[in-house]
Every structure is written in structure tokens, then in C-alpha cells.
N, C-alpha and C. Protein backbone atom coordinates (compact mmCIF):
# COMPACT_ATOMS: atom_id res chain seq x y z
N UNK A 1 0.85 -1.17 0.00
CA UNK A 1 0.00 0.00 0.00
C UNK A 1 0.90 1.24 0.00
N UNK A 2 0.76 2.23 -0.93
CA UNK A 2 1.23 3.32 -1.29
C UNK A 2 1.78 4.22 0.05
N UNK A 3 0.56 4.20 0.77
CA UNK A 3 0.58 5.47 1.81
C UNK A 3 0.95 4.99 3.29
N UNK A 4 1.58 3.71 3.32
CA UNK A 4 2.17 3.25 4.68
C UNK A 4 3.80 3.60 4.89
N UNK A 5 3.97 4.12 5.96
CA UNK A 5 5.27 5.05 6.31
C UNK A 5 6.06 4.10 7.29
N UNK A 6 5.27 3.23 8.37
CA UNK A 6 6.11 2.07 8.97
C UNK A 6 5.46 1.42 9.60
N UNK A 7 6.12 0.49 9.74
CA UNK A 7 5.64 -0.66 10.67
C UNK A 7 6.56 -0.97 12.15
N UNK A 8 6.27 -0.26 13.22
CA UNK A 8 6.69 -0.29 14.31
C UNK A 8 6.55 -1.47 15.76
N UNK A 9 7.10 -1.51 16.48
CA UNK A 9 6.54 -2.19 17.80
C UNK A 9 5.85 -1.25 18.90
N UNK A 10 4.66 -1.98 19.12
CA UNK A 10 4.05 -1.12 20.15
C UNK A 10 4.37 -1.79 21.54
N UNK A 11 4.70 -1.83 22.17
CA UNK A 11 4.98 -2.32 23.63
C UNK A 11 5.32 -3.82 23.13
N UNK A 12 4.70 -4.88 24.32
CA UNK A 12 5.49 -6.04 23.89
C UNK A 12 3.97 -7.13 23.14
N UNK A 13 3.06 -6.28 22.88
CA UNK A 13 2.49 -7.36 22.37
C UNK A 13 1.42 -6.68 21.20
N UNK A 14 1.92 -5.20 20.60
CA UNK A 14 1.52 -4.80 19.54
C UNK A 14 2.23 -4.61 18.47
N UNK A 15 1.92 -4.02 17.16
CA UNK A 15 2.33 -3.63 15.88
C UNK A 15 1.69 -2.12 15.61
N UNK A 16 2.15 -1.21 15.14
CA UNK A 16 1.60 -0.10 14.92
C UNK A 16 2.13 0.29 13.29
N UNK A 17 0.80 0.25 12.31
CA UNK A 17 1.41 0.58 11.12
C UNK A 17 0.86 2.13 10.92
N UNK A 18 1.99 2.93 10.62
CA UNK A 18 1.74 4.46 10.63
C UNK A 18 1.77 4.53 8.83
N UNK A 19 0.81 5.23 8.59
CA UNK A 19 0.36 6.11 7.08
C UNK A 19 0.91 7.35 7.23
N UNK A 20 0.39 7.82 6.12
CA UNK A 20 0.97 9.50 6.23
C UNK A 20 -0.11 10.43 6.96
N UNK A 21 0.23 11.21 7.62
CA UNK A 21 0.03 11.58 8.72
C UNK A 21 -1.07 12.95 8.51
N UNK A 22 -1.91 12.27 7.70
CA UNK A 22 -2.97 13.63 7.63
C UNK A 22 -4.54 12.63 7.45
N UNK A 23 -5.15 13.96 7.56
CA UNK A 23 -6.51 13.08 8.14
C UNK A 23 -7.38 12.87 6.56
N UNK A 24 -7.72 12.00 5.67
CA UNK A 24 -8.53 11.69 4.62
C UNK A 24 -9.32 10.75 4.36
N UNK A 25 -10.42 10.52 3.87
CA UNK A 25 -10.60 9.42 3.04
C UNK A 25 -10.03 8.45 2.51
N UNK A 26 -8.95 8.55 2.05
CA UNK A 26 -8.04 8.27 1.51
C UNK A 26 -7.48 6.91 2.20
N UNK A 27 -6.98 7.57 2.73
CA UNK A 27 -6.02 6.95 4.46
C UNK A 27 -6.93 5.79 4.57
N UNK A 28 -7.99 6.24 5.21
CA UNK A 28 -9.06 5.74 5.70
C UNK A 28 -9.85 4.43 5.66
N UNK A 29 -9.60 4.36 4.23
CA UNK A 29 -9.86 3.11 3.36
C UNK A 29 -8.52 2.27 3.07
N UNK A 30 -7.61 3.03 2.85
CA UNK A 30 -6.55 1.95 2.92
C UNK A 30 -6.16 1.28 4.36
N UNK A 31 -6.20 1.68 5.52
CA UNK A 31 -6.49 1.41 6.83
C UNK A 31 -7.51 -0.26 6.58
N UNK A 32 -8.72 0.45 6.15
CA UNK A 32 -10.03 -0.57 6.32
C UNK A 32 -9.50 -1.70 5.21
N UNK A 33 -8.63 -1.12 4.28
CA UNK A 33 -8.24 -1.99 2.86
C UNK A 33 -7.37 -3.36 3.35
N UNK A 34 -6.38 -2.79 4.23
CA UNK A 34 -5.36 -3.40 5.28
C UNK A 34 -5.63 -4.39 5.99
N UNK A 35 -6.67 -3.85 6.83
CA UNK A 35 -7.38 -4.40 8.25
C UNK A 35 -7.89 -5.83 7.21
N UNK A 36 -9.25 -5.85 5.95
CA UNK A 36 -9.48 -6.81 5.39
C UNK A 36 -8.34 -7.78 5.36
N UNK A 37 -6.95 -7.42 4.33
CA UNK A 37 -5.88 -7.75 3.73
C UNK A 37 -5.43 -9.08 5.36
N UNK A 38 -5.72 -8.56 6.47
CA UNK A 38 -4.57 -9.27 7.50
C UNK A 38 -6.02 -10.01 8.01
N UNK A 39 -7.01 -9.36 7.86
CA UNK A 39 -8.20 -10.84 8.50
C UNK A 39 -8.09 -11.89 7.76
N UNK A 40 -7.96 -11.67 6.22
CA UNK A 40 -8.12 -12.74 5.48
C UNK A 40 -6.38 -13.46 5.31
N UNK A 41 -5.56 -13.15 5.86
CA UNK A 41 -4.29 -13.90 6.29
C UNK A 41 -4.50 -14.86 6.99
N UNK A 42 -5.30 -14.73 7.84
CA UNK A 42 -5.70 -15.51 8.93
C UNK A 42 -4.24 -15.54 9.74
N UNK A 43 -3.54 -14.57 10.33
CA UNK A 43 -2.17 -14.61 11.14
C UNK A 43 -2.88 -15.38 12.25
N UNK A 44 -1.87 -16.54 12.22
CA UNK A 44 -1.94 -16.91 13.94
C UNK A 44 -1.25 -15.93 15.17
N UNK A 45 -2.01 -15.85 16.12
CA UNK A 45 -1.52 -14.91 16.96
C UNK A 45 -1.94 -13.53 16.92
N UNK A 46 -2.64 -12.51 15.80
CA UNK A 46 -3.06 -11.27 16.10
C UNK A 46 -4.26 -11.56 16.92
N UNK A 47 -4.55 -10.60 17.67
CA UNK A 47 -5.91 -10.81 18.62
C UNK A 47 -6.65 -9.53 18.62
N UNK A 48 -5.81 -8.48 17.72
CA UNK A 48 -6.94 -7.22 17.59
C UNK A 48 -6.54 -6.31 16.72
N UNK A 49 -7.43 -6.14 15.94
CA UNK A 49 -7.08 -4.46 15.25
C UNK A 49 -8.00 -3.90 15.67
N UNK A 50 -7.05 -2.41 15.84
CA UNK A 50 -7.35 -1.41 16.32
C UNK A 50 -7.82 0.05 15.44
N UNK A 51 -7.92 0.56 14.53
CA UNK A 51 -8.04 1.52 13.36
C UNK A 51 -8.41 2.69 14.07
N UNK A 52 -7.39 3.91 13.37
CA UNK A 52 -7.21 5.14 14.12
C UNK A 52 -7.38 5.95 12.19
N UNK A 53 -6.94 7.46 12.67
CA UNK A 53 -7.04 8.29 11.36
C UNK A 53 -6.06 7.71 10.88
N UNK A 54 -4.82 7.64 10.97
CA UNK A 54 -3.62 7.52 10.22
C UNK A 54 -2.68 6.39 10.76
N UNK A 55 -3.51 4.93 11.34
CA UNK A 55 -2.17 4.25 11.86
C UNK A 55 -3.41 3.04 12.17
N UNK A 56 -2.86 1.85 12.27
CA UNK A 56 -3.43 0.49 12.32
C UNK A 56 -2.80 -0.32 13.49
N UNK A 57 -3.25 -0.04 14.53
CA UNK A 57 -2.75 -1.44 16.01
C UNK A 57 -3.02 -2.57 15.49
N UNK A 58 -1.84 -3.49 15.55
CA UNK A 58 -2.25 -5.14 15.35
C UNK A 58 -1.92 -5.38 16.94
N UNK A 59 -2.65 -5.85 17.60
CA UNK A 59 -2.15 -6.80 18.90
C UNK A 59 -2.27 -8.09 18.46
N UNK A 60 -1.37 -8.74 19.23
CA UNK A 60 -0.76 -10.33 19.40
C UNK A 60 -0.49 -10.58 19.97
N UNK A 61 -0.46 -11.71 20.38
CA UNK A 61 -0.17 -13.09 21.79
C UNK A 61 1.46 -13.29 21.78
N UNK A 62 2.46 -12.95 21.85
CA UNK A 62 3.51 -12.89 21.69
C UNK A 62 4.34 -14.71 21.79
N UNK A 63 3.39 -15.14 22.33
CA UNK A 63 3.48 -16.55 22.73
C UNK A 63 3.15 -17.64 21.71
N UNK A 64 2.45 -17.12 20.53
CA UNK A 64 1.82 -17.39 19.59
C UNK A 64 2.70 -17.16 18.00
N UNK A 65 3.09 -15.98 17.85
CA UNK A 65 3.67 -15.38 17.01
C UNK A 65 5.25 -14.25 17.40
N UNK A 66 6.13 -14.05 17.25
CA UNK A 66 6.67 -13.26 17.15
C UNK A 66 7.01 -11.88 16.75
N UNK A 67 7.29 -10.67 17.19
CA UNK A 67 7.24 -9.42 16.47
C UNK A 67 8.30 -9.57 15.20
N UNK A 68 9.10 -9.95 14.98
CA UNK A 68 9.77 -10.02 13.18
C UNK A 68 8.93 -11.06 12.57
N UNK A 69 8.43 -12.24 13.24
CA UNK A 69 7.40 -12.82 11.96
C UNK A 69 6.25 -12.46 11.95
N UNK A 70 5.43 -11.59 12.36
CA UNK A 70 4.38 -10.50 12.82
C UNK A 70 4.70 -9.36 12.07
N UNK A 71 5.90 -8.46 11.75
CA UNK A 71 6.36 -7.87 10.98
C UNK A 71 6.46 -8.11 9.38
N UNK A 72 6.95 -9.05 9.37
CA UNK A 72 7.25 -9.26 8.18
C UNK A 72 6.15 -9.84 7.19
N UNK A 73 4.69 -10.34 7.84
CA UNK A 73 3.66 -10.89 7.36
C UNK A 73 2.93 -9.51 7.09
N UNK A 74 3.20 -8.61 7.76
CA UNK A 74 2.07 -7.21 7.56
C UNK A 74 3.26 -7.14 6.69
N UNK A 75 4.38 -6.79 6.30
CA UNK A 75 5.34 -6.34 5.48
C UNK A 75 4.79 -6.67 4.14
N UNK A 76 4.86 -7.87 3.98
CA UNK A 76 4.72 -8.59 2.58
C UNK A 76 3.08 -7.96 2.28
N UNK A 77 1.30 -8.26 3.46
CA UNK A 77 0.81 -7.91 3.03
C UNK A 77 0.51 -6.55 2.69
N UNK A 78 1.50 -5.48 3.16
CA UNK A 78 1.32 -4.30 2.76
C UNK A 78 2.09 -3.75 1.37
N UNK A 79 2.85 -4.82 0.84
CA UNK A 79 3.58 -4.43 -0.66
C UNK A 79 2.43 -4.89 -1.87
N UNK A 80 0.90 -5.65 -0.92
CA UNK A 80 0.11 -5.73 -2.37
C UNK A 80 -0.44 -4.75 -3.06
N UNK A 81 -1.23 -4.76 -4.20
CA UNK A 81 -1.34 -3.58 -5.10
C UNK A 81 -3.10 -3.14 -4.30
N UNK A 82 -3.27 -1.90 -4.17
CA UNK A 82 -4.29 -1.07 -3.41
C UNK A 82 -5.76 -1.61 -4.52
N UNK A 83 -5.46 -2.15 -5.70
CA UNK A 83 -6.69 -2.46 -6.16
C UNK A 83 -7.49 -3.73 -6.06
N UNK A 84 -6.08 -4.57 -5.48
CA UNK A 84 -6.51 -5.66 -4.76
C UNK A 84 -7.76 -5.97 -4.17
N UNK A 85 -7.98 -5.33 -3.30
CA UNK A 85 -9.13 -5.34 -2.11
C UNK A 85 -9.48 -3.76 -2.29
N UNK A 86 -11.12 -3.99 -2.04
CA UNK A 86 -11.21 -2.56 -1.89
C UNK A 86 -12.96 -2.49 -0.97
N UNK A 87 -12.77 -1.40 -0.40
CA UNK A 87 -13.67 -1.89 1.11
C UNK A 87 -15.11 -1.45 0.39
N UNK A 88 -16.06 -2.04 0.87
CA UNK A 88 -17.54 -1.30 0.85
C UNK A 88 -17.92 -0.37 1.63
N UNK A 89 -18.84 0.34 1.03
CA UNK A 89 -19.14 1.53 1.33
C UNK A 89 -20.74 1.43 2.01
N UNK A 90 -21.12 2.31 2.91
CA UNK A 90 -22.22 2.53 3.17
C UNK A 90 -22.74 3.76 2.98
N UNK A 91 -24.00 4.63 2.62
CA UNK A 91 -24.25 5.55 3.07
C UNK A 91 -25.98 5.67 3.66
N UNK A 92 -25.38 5.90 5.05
CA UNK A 92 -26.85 5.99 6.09
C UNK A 92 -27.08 7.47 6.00
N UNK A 93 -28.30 7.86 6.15
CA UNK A 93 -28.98 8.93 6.66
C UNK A 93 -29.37 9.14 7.94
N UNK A 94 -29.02 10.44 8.51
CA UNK A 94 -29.14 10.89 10.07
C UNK A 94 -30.28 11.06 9.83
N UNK A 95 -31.53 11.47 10.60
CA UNK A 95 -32.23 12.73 10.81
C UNK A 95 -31.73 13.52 12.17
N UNK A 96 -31.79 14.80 12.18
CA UNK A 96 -31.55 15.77 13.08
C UNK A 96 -32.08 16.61 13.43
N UNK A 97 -32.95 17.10 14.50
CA UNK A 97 -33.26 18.38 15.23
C UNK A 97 -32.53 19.39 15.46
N UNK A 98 -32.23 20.48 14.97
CA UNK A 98 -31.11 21.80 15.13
C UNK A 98 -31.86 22.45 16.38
N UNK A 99 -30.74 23.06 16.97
CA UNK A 99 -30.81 24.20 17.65
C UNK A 99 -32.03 23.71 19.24
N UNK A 100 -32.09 25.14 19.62
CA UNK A 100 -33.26 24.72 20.87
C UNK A 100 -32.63 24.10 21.89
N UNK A 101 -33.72 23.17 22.74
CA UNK A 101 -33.42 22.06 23.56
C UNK A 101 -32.38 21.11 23.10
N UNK A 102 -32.29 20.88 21.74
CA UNK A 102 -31.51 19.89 21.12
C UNK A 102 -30.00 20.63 20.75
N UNK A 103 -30.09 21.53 20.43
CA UNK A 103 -29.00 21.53 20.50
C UNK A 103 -28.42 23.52 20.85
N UNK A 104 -28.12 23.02 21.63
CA UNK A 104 -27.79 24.51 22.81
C UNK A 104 -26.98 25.40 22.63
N UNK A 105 -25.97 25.18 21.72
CA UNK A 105 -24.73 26.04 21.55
C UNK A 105 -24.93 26.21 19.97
N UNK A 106 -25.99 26.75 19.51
CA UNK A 106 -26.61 26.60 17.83
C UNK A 106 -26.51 27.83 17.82
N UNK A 107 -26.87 28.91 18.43
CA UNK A 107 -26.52 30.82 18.64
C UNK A 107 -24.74 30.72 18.35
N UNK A 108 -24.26 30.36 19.27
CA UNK A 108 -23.18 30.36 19.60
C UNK A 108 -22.01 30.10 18.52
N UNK A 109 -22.45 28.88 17.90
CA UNK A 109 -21.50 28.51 16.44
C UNK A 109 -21.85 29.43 15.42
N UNK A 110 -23.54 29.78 14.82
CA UNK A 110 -23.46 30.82 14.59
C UNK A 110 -22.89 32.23 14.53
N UNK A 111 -22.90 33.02 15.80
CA UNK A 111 -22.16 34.15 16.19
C UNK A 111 -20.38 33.71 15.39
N UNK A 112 -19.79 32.88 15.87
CA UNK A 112 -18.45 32.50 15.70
C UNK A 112 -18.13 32.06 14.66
N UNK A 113 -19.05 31.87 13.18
CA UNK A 113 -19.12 31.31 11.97
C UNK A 113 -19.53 32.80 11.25
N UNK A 114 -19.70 34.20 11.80
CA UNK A 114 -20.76 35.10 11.00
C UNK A 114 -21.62 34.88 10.00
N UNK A 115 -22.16 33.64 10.51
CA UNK A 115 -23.50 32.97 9.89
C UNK A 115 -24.85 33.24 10.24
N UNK A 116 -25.74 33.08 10.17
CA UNK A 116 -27.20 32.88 10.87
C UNK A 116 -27.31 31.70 11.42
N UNK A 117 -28.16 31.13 12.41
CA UNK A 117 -28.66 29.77 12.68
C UNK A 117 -28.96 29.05 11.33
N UNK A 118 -29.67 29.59 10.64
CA UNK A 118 -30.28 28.47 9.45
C UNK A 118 -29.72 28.27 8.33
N UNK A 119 -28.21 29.48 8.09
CA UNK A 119 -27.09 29.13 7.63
C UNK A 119 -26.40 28.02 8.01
N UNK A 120 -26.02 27.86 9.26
CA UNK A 120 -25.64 26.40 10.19
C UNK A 120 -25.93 25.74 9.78
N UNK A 121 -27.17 25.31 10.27
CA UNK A 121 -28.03 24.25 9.91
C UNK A 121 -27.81 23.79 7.92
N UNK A 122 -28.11 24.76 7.17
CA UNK A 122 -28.55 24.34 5.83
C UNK A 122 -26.55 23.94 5.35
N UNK A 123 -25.75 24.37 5.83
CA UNK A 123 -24.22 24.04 5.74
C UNK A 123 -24.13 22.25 6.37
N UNK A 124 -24.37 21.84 7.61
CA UNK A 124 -24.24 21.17 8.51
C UNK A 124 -24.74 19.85 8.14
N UNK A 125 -26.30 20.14 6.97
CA UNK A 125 -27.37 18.97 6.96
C UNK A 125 -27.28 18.32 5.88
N UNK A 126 -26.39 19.58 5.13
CA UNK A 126 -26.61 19.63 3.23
C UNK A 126 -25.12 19.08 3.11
N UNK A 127 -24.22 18.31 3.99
CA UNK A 127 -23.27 17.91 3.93
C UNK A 127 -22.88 16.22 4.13
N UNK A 128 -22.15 15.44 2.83
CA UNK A 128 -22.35 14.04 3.28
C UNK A 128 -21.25 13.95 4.13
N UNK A 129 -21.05 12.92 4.94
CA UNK A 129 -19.87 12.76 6.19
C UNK A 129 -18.98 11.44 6.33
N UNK A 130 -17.76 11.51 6.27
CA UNK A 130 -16.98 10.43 6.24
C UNK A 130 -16.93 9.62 7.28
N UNK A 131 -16.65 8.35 8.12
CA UNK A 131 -17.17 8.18 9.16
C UNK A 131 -15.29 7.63 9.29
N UNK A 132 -14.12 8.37 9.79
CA UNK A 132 -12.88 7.76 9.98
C UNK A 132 -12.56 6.95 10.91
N UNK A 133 -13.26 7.30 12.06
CA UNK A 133 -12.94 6.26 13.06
C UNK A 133 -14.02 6.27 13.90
N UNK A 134 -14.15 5.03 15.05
CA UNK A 134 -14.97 5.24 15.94
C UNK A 134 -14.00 4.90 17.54
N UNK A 135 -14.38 6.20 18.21
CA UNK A 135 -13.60 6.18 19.63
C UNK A 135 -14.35 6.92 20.27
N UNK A 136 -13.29 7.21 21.49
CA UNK A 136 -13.64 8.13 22.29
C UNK A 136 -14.22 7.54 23.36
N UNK A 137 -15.83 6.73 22.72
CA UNK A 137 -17.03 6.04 23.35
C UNK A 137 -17.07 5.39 22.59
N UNK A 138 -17.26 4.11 22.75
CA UNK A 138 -18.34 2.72 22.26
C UNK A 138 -18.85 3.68 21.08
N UNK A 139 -18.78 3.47 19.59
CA UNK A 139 -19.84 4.06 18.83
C UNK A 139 -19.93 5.12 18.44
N UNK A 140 -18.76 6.00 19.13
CA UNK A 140 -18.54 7.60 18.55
C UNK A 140 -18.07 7.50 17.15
N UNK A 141 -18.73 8.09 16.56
CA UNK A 141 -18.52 8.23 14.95
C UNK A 141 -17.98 9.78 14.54
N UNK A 142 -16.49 9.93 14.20
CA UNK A 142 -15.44 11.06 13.80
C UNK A 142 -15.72 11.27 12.19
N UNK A 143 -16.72 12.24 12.35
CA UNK A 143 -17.10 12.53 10.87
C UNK A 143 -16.09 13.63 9.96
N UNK A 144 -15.79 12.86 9.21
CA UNK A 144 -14.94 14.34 8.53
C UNK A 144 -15.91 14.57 7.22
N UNK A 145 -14.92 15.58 6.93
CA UNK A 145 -15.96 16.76 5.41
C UNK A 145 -16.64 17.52 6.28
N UNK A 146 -16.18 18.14 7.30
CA UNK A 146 -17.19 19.08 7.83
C UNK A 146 -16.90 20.59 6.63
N UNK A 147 -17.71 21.07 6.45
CA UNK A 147 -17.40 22.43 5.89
C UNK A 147 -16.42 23.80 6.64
N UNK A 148 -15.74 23.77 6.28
CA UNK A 148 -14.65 25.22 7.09
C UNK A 148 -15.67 26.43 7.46
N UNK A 149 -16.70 26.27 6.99
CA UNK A 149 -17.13 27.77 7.33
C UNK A 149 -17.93 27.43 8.68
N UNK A 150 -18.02 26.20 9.01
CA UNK A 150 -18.87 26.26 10.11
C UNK A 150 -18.08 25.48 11.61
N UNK A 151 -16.83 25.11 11.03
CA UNK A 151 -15.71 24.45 11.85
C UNK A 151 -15.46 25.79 12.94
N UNK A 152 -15.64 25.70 14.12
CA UNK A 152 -15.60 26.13 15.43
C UNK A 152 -14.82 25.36 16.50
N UNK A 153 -13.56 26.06 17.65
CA UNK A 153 -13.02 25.40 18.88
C UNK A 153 -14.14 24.85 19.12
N UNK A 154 -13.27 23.57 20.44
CA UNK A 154 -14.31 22.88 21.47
C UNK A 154 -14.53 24.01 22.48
N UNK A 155 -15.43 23.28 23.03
CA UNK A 155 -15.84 24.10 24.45
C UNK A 155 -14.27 24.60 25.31
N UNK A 156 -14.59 25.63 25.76
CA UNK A 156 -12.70 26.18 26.91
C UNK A 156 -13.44 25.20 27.76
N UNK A 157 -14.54 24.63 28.31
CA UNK A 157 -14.53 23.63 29.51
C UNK A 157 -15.65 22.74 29.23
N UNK A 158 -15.43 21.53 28.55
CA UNK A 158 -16.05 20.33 28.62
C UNK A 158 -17.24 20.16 29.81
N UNK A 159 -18.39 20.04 29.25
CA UNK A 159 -19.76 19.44 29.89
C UNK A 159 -19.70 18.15 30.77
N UNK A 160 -20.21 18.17 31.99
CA UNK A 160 -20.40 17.17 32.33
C UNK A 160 -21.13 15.53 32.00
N UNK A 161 -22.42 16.26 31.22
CA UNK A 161 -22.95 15.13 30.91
C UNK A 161 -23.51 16.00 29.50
N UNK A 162 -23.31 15.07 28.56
CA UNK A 162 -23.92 15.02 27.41
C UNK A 162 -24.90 14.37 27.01
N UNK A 163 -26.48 14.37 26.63
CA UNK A 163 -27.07 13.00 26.21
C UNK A 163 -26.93 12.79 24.89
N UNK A 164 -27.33 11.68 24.74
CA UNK A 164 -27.01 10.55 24.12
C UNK A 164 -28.02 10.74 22.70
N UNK A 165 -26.99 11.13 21.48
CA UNK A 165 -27.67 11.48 20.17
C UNK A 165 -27.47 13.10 19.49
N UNK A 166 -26.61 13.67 21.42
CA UNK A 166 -26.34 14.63 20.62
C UNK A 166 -25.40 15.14 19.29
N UNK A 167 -25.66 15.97 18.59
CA UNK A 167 -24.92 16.31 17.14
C UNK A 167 -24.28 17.19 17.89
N UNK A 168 -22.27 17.34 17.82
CA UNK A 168 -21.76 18.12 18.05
C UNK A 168 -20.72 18.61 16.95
N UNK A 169 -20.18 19.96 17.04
CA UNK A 169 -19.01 20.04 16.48
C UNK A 169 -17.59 20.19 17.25
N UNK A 170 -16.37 20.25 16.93
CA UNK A 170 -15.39 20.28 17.44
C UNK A 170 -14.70 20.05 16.71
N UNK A 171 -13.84 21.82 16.54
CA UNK A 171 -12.89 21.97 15.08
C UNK A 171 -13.06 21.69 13.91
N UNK A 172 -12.40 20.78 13.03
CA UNK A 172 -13.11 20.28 12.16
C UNK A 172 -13.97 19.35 11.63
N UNK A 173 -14.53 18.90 12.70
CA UNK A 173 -15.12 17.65 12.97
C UNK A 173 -16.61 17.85 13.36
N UNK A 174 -17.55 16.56 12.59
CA UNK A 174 -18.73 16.23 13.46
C UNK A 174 -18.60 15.11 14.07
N UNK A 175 -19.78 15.15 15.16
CA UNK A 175 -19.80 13.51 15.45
C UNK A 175 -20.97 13.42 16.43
N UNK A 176 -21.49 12.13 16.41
CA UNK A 176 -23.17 11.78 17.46
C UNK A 176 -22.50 11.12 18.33
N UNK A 177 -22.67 11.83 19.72
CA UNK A 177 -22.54 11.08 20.98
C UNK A 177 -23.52 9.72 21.04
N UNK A 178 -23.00 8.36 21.03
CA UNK A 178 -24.08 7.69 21.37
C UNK A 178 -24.42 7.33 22.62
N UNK A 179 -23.67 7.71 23.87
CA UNK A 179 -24.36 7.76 25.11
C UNK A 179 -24.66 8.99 25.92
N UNK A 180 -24.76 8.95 27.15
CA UNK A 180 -24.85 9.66 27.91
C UNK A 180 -23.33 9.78 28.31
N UNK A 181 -22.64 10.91 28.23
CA UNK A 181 -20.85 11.32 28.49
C UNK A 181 -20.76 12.60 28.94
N UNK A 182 -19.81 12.78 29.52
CA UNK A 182 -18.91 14.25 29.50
C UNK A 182 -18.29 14.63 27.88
N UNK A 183 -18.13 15.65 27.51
CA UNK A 183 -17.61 16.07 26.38
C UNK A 183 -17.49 17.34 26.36
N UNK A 184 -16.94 18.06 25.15
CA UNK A 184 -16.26 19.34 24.83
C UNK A 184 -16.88 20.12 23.90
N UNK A 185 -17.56 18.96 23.01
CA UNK A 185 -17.68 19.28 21.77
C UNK A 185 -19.10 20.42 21.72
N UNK A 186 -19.21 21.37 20.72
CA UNK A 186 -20.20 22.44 21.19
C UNK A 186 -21.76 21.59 20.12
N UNK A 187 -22.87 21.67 20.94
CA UNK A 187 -24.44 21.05 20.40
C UNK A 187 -24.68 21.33 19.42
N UNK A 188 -24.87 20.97 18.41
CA UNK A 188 -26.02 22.13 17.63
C UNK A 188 -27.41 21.21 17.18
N UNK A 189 -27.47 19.83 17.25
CA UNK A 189 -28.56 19.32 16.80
C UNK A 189 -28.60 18.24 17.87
N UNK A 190 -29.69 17.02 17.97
CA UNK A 190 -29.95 15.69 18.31
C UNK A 190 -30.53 14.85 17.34
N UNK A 191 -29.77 13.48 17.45
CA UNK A 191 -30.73 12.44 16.68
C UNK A 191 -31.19 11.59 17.21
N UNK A 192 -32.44 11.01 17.16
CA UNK A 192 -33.45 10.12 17.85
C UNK A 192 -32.98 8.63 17.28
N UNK A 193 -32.27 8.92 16.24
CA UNK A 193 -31.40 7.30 16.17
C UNK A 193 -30.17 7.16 16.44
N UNK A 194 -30.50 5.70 17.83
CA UNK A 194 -29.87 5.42 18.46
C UNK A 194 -28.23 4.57 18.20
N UNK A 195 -27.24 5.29 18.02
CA UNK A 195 -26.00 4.82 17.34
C UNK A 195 -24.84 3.54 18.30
């Protein structure tokens, strides 16, 4: 794969393969392209991938496999050609409630965007979303393609409790809380489907 930069040791019972170091689509899929590429190896001994923006955790049983023959099996499968495998795609539809009760800091991104509210909103809704990783929480979905004009800091002091569905932004990013959490990220909508 084109866009892999190394293949490292993570402590004594991971692999860390680093891409180039910016956040895309791109990446993203070759990551997911990868991840396929080493399930269908069937390595004895990995026990987890992990998928981040720009880098792939393999954990392994060290007892099982070794880090140079653990190495060298992601080695070989990362010199295959990117058209090899190529991941499926989904595209789901949110629905979302803006502003209000649902979403509280909808003035606020406004003001800091010199937008209107329904500028927000028609930027925010009228936008499809990449889904790069899921962290944070069980199910947090790191949407990229947010539009620059409506990309806003996190909160200067993170919320105690967030519920669960809220639509937030943070920098360049969207993403749906799927539980009840503490977070940073500023409201502007809720979705009634449960992620």
C-alpha cells in the first residue's frame, strides 16, 4: 500500500502501522483496505485491530507469534497492489433536530461562523460525512468533510454530561454522541437514532 510510512513495535504485544500523517478518506480506506488484507491472512496470533485516522494497532499473543514474523507478514501484506481489495461503502442517513433544547450552543456557532442559525443548519445537513474512526465512546462516529465555514473550537470547559444522540461540532469535525458522556464538543442538533 502506497501510503504506509512504517511498521513499528508497540509495547510487547503490539504492531503499529503508521500512514501518512494527515486526516482523509483516503487513508481511511486503505487502513479498512489493510485491516481486510490481515483478517483474510488468517495470522496466527493477532488478537486485535485497532483503526485510528492515520495508523493500524495489530495486537498479538507474543506466545503465539513473534514481532519479526508479525512484521514481516504485515510487510509482505502491505507491498500488495491497493486495487486488490477494496472496502464497501455505506451511506446511512441521520435525521436531526437543530438548535433549541436539542442543541444549545446553535446561537453560539453561529455568532463564531458570521452565519445565521439556518445558515448552520442548511451548511451542517446539506453535507455528506466520512465516518474515519470510531472512539472516544463505544460508537462515537469522527465525521470528517465538515465544511470550514462552520468548523468552530471545542468548548474552553467540557460538559459534564452530554445525552445521548447529541450532534456536536469540534474543530473540524462532526460527530453523534451515542451515550450519555462528559464532552467538549459544542451542540447544535440531536438524533433520535440510536448509534
Amino acid at each position: 500500500m502506497k501510503h504506509i510510512r512504517s511498521i513499528l513495535p508497540s509495547g510487547d504485544s503490539a504492531v503499529l502501522i503508521r500512514l501518512e500523517q494527515t486526516i482523509s478518506p483516503e487513508n481511511t480506506i486503505e487502513i479498512y483496505n489493510l485491516m481486510s488484507q490481515i483478517r483474510s491472512a488468517k495470522i496466527i496470533g493477532i488478537t486485535d485491530l485497532i483503526p485510528a485516522y492515520c495508523s493500524l494497532m495489530v495486537c498479538y499473543d507474543p506466545a503465539l507469534i513473534s514481532w519479526q514474523s508479525l512484521h514481516d507478514r504485515l510487510k509482505d501484506l502491505s507491498s500488495l497492489q491497493e486495487d486488490e481489495i477494496t472496502v464497501t461503502q455505506r451511506h446511512i442517513t441521520i435525521p436531526a433536530v437543530y438548535g433549541g433544547i436539542y442543541g444549545e450552543d446553535l446561537p453560539s456557532v453561529a455568532e463564531l461562523c458570521g452565519l445565521s442559525k439556518d445558515e448552520v443548519i442548511a451548511i451542517h445537513s446539506g453535507t455528506d460525512y466520512f465516518v474515519h474512526m470510531i472512539g472516544f465512546l463505544p460508537g462515537f462516529p469522527y465525521l470528517g468533510g465538515l465544511d470550514e465555514r462552520i468548523a468552530v473550537r471545542r468548548l474552553d470547559e467540557p460538559r459534564i454530561r452530554i445525552p445521548a444522540g447529541s450532534v456536536g461540532i469540534g474543530g473540524s469535525q462532526t460527530g453523534i454522541y451515542p451515550l450519555d458522556s462528559p464532552g467538549g464538543w459544542r451542540l447544535i442538533a440531536k438524533t433520535p437514532v440510536r448509534i
